[in-house]
Every structure is written in C-alpha cells, then in structure tokens.
C-alpha atoms as a PDB file:
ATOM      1  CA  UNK A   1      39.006 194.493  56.056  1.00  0.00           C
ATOM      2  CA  UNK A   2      37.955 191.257  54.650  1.00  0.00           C
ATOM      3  CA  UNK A   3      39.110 187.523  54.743  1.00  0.00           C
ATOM      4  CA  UNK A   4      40.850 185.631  52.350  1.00  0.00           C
ATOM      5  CA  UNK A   5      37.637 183.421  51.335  1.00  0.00           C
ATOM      6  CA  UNK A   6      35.901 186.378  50.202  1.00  0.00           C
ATOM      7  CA  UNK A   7      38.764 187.634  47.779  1.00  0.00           C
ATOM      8  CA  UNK A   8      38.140 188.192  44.410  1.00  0.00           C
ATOM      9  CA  UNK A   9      39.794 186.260  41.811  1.00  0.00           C
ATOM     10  CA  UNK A  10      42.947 186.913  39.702  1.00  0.00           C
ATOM     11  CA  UNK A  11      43.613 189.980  42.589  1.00  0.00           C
ATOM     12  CA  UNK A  12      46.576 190.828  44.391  1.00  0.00           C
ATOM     13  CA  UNK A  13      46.207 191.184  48.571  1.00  0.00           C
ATOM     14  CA  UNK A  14      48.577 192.031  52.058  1.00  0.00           C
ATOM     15  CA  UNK A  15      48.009 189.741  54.677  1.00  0.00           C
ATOM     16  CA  UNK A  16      46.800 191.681  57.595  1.00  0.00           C
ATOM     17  CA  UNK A  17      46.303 189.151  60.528  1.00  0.00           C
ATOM     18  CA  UNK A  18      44.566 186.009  61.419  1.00  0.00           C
ATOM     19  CA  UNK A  19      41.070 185.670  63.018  1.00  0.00           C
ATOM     20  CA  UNK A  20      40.843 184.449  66.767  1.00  0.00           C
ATOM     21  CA  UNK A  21      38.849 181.357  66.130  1.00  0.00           C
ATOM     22  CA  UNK A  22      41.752 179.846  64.199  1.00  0.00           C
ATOM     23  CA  UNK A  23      43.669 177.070  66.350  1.00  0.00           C
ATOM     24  CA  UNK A  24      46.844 177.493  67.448  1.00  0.00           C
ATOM     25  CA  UNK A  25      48.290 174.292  65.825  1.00  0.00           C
ATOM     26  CA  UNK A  26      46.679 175.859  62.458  1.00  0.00           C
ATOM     27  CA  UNK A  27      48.205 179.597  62.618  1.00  0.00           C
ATOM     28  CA  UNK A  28      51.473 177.832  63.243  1.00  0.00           C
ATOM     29  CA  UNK A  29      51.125 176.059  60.179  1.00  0.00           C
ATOM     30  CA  UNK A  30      50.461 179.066  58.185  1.00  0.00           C
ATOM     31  CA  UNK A  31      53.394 180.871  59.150  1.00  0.00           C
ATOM     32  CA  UNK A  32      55.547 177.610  58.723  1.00  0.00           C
ATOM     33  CA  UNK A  33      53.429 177.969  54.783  1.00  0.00           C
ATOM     34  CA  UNK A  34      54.721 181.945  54.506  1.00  0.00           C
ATOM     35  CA  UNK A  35      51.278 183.539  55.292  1.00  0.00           C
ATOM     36  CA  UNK A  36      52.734 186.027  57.445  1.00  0.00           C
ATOM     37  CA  UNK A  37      51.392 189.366  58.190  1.00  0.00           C
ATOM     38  CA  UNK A  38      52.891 191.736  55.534  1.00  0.00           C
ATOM     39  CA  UNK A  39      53.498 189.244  53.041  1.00  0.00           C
ATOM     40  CA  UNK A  40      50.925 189.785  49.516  1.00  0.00           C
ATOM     41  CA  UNK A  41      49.034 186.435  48.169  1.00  0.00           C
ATOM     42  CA  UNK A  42      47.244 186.718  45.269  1.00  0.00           C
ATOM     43  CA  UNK A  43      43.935 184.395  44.857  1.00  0.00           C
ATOM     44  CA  UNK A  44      44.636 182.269  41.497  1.00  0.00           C
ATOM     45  CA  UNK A  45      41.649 180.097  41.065  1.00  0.00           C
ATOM     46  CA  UNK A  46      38.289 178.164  43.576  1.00  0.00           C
ATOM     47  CA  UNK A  47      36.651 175.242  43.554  1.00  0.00           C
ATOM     48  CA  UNK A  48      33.014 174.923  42.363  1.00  0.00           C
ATOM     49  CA  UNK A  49      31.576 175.258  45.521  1.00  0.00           C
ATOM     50  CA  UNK A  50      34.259 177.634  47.242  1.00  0.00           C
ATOM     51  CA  UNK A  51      35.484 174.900  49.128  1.00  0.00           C
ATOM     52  CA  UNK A  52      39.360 174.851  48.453  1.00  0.00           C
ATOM     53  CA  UNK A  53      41.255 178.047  46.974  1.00  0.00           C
ATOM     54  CA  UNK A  54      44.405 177.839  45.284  1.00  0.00           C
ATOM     55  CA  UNK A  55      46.860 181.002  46.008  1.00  0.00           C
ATOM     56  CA  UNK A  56      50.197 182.104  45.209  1.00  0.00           C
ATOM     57  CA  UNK A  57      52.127 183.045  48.249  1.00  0.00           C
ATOM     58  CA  UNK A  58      56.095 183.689  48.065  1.00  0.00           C
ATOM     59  CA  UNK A  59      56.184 181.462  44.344  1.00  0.00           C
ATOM     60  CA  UNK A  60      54.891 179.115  45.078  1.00  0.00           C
ATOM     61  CA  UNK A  61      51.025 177.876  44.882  1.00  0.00           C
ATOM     62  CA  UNK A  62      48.964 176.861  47.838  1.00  0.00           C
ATOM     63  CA  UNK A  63      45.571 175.267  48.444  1.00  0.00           C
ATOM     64  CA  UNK A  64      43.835 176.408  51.357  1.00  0.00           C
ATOM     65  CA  UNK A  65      40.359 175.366  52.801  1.00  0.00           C
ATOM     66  CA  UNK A  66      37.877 177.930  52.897  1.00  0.00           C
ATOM     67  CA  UNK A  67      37.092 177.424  56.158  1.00  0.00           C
ATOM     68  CA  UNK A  68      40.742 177.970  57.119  1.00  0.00           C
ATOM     69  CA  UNK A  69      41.159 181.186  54.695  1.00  0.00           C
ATOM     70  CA  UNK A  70      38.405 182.827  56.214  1.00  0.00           C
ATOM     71  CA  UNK A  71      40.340 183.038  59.142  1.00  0.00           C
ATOM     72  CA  UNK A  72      42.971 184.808  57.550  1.00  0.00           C
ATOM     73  CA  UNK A  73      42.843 188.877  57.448  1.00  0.00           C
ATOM     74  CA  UNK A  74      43.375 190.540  53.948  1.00  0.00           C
ATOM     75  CA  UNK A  75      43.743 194.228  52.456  1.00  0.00           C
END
C-alpha cells in the first residue's frame, strides 16, 4: 500500500484509508472533498517540486498538498 504523494502520474487508484498523523479537522475536510475510502482518484498532473498535486476525484479536479496526500492510503 502506498500514499497518494507517491502515485504515479496519468494512473487510476482506490482510496484505501487515511494515515494517523492526519488532523482531525483535515480528514473531515477530505471526506466533506469526496476522498472517501472506496472512492478511485486518478493523479492528473504535480508541481515542479511535488509540492501540490492536482487529482480528479468524483469529476471534478482537486489540488491537494503533498504533505496532506501523503496521508492519504491508495491501491
């Protein structure tokens, strides 16, 4: 199992879980966003750096921080 800031572009993944170092404010917001366990994201594009990652989750395109997507489980 690996986290979502180690995905490999232009790939489809299911979210598995969420990492226990994530606040609780911040997996609230995630769900509130759609990234729920089950659901498939697919990584669309990074920053330079790998700071920022733009997915597509439930049609709709998201940018994440990478230190915030490593926190979330993928398969």
């Amino acid at each position: 199992m690996q986290n979502l800031s180690q995905a490999k572009k232009g790939k489809t993944y299911k979210i598995c879980g969420y990492e226990t170092f994530l606040p609780l404010k911040i997996l609230r917001r995630l769900n509130d966003l759609g990234l729920t366990k089950g659901q498939q994201v697919r990584l669309l594009n990074c920053s330079l750096l790998k700071k920022a990652l733009l997915i597509e989750v439930r049609g709709y395109l998201l940018s994440l921080q990478s230190s915030v997507a490593a926190g979330v489980l993928i398969s």
